[in-house]
PDB file of N, CA and C in Angstrom:
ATOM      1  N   UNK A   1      61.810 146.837 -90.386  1.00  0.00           N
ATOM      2  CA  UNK A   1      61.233 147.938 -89.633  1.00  0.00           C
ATOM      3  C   UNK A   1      60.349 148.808 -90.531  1.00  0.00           C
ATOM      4  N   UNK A   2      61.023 149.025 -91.719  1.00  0.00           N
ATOM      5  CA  UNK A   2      59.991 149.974 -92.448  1.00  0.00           C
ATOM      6  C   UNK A   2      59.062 149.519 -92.888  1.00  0.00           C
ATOM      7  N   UNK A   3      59.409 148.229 -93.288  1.00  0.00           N
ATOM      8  CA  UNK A   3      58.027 147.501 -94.199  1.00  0.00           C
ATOM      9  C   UNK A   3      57.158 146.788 -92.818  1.00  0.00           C
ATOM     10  N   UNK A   4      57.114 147.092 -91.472  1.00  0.00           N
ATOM     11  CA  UNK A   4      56.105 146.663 -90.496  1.00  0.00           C
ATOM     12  C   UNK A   4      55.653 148.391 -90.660  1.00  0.00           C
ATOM     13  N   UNK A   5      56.319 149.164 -90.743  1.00  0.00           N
ATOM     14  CA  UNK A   5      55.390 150.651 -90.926  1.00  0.00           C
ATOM     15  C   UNK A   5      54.281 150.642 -91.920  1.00  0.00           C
ATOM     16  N   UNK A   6      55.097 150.304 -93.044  1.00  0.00           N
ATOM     17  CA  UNK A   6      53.888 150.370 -94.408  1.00  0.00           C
ATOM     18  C   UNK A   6      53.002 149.309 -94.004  1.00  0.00           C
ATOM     19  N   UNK A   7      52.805 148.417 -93.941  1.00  0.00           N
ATOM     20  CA  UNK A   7      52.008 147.248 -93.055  1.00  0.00           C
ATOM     21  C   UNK A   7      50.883 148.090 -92.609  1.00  0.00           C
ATOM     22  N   UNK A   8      51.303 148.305 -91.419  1.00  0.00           N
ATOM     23  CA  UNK A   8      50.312 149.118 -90.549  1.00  0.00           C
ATOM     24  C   UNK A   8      50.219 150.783 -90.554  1.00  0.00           C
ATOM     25  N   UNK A   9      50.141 151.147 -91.626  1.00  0.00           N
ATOM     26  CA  UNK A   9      49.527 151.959 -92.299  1.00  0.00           C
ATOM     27  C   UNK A   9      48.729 152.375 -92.873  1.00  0.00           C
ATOM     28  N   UNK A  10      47.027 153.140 -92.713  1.00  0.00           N
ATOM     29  CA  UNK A  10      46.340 152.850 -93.672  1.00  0.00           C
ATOM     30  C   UNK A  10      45.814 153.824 -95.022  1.00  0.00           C
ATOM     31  N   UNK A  11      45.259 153.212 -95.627  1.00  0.00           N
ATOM     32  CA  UNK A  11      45.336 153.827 -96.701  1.00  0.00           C
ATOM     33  C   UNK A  11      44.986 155.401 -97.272  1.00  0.00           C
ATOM     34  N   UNK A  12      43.929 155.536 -95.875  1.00  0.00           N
ATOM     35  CA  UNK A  12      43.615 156.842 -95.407  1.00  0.00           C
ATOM     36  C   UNK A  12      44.436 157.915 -95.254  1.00  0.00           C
ATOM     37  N   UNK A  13      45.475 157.227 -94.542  1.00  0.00           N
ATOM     38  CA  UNK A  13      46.762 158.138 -93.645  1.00  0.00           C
ATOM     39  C   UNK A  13      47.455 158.085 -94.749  1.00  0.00           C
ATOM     40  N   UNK A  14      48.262 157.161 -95.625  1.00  0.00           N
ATOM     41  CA  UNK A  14      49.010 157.543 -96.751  1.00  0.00           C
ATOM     42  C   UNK A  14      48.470 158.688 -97.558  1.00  0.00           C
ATOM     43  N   UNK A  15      47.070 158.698 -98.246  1.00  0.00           N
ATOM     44  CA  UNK A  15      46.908 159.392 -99.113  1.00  0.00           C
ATOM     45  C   UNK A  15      46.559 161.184 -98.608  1.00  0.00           C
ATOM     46  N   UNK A  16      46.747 161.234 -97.402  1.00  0.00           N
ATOM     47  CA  UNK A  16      47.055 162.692 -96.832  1.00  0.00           C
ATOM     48  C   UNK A  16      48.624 163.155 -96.851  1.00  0.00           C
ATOM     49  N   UNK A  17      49.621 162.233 -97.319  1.00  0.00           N
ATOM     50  CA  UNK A  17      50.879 162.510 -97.530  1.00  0.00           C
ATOM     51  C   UNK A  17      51.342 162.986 -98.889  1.00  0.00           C
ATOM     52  N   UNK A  18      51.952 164.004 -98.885  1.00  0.00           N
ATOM     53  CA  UNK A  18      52.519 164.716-100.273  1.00  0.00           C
ATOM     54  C   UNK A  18      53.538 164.146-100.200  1.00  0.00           C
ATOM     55  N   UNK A  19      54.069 162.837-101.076  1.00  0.00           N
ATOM     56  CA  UNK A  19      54.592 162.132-101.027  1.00  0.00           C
ATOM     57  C   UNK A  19      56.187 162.706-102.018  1.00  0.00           C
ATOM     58  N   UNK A  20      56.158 164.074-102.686  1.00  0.00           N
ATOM     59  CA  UNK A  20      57.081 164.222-103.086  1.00  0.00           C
ATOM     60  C   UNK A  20      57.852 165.250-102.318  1.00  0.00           C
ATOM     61  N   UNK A  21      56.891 166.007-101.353  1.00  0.00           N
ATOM     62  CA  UNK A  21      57.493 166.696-100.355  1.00  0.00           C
ATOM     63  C   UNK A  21      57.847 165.775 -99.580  1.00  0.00           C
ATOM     64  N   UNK A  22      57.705 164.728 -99.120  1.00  0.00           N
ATOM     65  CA  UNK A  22      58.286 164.210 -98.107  1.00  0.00           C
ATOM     66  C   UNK A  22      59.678 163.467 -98.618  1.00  0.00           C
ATOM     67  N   UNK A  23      59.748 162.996 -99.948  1.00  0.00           N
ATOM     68  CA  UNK A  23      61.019 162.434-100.753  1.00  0.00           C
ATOM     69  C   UNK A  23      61.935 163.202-101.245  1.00  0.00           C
ATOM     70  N   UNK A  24      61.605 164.590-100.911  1.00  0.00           N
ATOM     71  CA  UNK A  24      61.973 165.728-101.630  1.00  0.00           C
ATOM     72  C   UNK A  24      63.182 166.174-100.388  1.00  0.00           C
ATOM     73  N   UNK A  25      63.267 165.681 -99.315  1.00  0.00           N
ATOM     74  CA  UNK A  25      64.242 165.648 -98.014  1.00  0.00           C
ATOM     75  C   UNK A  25      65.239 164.969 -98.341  1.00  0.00           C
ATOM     76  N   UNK A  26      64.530 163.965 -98.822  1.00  0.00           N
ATOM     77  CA  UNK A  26      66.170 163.152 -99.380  1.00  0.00           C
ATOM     78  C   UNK A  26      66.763 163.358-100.345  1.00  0.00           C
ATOM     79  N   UNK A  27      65.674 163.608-101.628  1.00  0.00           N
ATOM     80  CA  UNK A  27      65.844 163.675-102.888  1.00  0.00           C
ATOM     81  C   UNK A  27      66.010 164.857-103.457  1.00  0.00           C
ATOM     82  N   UNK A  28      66.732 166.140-103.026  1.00  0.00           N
ATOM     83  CA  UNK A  28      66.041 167.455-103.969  1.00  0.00           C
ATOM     84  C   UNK A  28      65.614 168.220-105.253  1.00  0.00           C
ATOM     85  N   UNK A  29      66.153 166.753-105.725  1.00  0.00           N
ATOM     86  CA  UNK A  29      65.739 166.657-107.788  1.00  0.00           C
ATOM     87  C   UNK A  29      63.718 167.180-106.765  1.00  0.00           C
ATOM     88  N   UNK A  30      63.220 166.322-106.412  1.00  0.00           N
ATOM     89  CA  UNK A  30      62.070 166.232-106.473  1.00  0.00           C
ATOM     90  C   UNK A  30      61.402 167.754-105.949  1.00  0.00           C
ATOM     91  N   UNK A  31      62.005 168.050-105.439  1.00  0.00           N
ATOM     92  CA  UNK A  31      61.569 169.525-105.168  1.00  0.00           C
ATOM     93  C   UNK A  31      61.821 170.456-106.381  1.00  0.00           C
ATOM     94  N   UNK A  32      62.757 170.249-107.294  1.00  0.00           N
ATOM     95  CA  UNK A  32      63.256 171.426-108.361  1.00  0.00           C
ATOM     96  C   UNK A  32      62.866 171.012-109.637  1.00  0.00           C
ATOM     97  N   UNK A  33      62.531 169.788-109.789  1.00  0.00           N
ATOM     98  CA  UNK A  33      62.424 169.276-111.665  1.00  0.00           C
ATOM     99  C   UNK A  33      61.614 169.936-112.377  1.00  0.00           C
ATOM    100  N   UNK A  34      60.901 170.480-112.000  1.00  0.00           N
ATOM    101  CA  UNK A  34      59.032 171.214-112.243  1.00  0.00           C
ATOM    102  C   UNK A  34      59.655 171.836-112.749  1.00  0.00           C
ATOM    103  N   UNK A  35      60.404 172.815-112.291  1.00  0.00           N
ATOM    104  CA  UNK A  35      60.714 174.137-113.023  1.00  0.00           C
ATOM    105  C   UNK A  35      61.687 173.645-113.969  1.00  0.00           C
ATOM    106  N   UNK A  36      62.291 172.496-114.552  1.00  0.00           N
ATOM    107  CA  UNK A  36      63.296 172.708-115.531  1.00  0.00           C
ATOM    108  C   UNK A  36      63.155 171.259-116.586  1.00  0.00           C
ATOM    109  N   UNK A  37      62.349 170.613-115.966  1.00  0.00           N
ATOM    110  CA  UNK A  37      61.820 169.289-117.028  1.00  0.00           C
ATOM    111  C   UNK A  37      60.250 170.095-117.674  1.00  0.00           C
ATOM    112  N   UNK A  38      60.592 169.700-119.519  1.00  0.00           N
ATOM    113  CA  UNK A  38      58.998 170.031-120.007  1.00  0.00           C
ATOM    114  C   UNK A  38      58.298 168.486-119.837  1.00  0.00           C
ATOM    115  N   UNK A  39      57.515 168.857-118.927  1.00  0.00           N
ATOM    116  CA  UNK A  39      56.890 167.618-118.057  1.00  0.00           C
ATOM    117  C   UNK A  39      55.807 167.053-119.557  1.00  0.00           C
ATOM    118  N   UNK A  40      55.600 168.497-120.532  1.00  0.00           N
ATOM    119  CA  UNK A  40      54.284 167.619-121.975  1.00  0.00           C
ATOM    120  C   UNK A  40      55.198 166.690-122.715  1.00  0.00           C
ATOM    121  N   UNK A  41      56.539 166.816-122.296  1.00  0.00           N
ATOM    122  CA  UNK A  41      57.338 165.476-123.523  1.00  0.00           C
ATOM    123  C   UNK A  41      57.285 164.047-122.637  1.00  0.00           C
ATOM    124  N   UNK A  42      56.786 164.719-120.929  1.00  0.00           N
ATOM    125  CA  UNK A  42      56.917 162.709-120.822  1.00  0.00           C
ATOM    126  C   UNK A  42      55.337 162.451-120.061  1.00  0.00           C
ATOM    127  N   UNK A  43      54.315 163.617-119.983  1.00  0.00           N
ATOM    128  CA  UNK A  43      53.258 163.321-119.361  1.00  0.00           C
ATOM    129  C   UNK A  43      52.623 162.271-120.717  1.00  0.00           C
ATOM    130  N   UNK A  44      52.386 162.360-121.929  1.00  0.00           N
ATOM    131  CA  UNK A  44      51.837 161.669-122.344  1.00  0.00           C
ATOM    132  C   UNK A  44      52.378 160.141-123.032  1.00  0.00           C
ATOM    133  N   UNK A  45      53.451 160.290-123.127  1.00  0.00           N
ATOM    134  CA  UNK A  45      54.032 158.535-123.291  1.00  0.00           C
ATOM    135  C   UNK A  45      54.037 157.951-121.788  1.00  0.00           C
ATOM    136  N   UNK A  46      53.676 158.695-120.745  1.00  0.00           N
ATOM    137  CA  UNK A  46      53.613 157.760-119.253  1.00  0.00           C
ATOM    138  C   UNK A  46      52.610 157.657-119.412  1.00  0.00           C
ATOM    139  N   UNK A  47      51.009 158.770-120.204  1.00  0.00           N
ATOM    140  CA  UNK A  47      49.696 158.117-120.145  1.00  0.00           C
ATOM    141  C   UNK A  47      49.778 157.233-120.813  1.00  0.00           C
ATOM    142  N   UNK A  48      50.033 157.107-122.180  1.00  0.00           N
ATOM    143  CA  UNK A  48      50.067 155.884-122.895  1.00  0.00           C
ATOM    144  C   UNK A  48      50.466 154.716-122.284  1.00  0.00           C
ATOM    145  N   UNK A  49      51.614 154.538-121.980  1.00  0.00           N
ATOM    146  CA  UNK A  49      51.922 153.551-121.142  1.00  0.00           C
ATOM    147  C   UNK A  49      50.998 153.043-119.696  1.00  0.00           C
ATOM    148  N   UNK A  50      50.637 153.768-119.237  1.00  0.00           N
ATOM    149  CA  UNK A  50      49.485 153.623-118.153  1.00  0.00           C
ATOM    150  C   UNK A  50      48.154 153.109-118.734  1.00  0.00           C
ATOM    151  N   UNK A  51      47.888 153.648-120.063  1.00  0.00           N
ATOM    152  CA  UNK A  51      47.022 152.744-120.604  1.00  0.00           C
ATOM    153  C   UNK A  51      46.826 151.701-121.076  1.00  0.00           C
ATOM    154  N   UNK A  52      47.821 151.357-121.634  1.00  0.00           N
ATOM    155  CA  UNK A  52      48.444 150.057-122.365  1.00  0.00           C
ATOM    156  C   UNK A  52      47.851 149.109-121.511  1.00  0.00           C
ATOM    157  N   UNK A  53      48.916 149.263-119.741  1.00  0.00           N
ATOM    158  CA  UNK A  53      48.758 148.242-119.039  1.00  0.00           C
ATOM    159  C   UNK A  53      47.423 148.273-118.760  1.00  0.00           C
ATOM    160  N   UNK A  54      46.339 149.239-118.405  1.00  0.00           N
ATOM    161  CA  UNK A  54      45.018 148.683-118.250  1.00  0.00           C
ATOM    162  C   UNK A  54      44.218 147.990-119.318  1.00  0.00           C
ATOM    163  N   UNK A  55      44.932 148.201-120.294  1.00  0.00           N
ATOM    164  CA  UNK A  55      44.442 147.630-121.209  1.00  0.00           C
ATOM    165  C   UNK A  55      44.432 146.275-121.559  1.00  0.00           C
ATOM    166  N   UNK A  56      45.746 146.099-121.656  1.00  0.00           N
ATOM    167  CA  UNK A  56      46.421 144.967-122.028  1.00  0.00           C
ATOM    168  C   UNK A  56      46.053 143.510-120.288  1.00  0.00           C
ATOM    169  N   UNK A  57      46.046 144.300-119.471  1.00  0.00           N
ATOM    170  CA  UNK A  57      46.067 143.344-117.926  1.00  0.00           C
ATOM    171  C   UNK A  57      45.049 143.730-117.551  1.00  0.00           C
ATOM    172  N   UNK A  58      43.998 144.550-117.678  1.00  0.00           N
ATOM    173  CA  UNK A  58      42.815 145.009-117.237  1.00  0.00           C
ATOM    174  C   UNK A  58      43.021 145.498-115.621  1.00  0.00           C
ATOM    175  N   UNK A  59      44.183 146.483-115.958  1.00  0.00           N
ATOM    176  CA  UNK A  59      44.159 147.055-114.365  1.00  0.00           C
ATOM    177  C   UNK A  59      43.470 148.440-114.130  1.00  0.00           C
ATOM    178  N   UNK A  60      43.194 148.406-113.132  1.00  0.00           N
ATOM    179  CA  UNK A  60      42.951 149.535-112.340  1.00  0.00           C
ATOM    180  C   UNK A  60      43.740 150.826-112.312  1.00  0.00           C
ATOM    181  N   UNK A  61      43.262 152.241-112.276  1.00  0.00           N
ATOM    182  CA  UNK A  61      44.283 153.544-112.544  1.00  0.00           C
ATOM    183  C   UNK A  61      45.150 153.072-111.259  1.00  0.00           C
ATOM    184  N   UNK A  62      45.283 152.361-110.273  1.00  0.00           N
ATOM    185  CA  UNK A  62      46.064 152.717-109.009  1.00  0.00           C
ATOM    186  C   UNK A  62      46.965 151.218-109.973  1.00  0.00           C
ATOM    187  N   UNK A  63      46.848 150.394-109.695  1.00  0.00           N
ATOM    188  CA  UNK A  63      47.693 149.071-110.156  1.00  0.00           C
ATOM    189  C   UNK A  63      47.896 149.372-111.715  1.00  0.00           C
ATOM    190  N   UNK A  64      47.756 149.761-112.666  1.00  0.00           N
ATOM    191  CA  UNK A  64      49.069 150.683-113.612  1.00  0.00           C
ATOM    192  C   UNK A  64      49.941 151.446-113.115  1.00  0.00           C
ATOM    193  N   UNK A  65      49.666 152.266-111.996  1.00  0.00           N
ATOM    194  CA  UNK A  65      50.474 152.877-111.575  1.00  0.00           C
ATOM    195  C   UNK A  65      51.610 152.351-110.975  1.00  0.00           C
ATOM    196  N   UNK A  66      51.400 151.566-110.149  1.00  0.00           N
ATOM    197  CA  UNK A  66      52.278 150.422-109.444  1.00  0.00           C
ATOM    198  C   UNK A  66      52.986 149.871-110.288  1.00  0.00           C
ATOM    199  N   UNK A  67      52.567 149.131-111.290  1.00  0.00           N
ATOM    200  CA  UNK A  67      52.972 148.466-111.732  1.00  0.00           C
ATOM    201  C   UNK A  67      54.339 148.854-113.041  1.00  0.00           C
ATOM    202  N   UNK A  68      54.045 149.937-113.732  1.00  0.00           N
ATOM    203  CA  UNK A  68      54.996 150.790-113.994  1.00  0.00           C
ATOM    204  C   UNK A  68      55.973 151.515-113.349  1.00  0.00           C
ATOM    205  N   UNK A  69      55.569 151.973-111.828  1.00  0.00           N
ATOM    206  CA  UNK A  69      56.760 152.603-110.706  1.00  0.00           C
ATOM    207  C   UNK A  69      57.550 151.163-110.753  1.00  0.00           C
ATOM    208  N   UNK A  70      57.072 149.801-110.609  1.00  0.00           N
ATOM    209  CA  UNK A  70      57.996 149.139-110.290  1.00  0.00           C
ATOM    210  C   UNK A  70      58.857 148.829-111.556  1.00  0.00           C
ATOM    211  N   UNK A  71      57.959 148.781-112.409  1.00  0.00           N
ATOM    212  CA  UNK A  71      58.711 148.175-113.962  1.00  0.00           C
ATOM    213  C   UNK A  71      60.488 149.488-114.015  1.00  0.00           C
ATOM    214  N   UNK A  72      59.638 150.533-113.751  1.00  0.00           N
ATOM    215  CA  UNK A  72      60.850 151.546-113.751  1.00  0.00           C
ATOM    216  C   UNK A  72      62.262 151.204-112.757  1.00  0.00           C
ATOM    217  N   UNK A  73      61.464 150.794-111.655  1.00  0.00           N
ATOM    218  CA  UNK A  73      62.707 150.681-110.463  1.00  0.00           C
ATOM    219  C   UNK A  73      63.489 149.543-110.758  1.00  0.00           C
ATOM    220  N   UNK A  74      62.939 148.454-111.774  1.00  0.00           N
ATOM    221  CA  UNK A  74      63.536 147.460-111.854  1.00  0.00           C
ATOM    222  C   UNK A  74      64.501 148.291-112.943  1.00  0.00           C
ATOM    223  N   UNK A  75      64.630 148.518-113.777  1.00  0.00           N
ATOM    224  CA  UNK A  75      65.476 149.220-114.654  1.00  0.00           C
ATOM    225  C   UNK A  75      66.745 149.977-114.129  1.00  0.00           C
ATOM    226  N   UNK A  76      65.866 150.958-113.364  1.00  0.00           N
ATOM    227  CA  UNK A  76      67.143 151.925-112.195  1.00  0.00           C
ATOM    228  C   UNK A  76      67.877 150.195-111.489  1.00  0.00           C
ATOM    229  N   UNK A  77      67.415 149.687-111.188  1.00  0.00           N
ATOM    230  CA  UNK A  77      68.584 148.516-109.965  1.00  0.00           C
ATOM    231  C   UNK A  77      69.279 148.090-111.286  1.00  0.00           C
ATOM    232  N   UNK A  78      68.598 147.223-112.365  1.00  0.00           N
ATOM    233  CA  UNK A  78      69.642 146.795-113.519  1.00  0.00           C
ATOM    234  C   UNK A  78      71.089 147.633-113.888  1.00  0.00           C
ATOM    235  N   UNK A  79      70.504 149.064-113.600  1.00  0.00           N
ATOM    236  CA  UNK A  79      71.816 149.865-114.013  1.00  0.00           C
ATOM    237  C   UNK A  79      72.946 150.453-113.379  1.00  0.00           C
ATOM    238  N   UNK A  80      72.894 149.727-111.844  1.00  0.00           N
ATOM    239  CA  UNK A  80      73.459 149.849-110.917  1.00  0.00           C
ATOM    240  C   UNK A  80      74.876 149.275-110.442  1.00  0.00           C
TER     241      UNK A  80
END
């Protein structure tokens, strides 16, 4: 059911979604971290890493991105 949503979804309509307000219902880390994570100790080893992979795979800023959210999620399920 959900993945016939994302399907027919387009890319237009996603990117008008504040996607951490809307995860932020389920999740309320995502609403509060701002104020208590120093976001300069992990904004730049996630750029690095975001660069790497364009580098290294010649991706695109959107497919590094992906491709690291998933590398991460695979980690979170390993530790489950």
């Amino acid at each position: 059911e959900i993945e016939q949503i994302i399907e027919n979804t387009s890319e237009e309509t996603t990117s008008k979604i504040d996607w951490t307000k809307t995860w932020s219902k389920k999740y309320p880390v995502l609403k509060e971290y701002t104020k208590k994570v120093k976001l300069e100790d992990y904004i730049k080893p996630i750029h690095n890493l975001l660069n790497k992979l364009k580098q290294d795979y010649q991706y695109n800023d959107l497919d590094s991105m992906l491709v690291l959210k998933d590398i991460l999620y695979k980690i979170w399920k390993e530790k489950k």
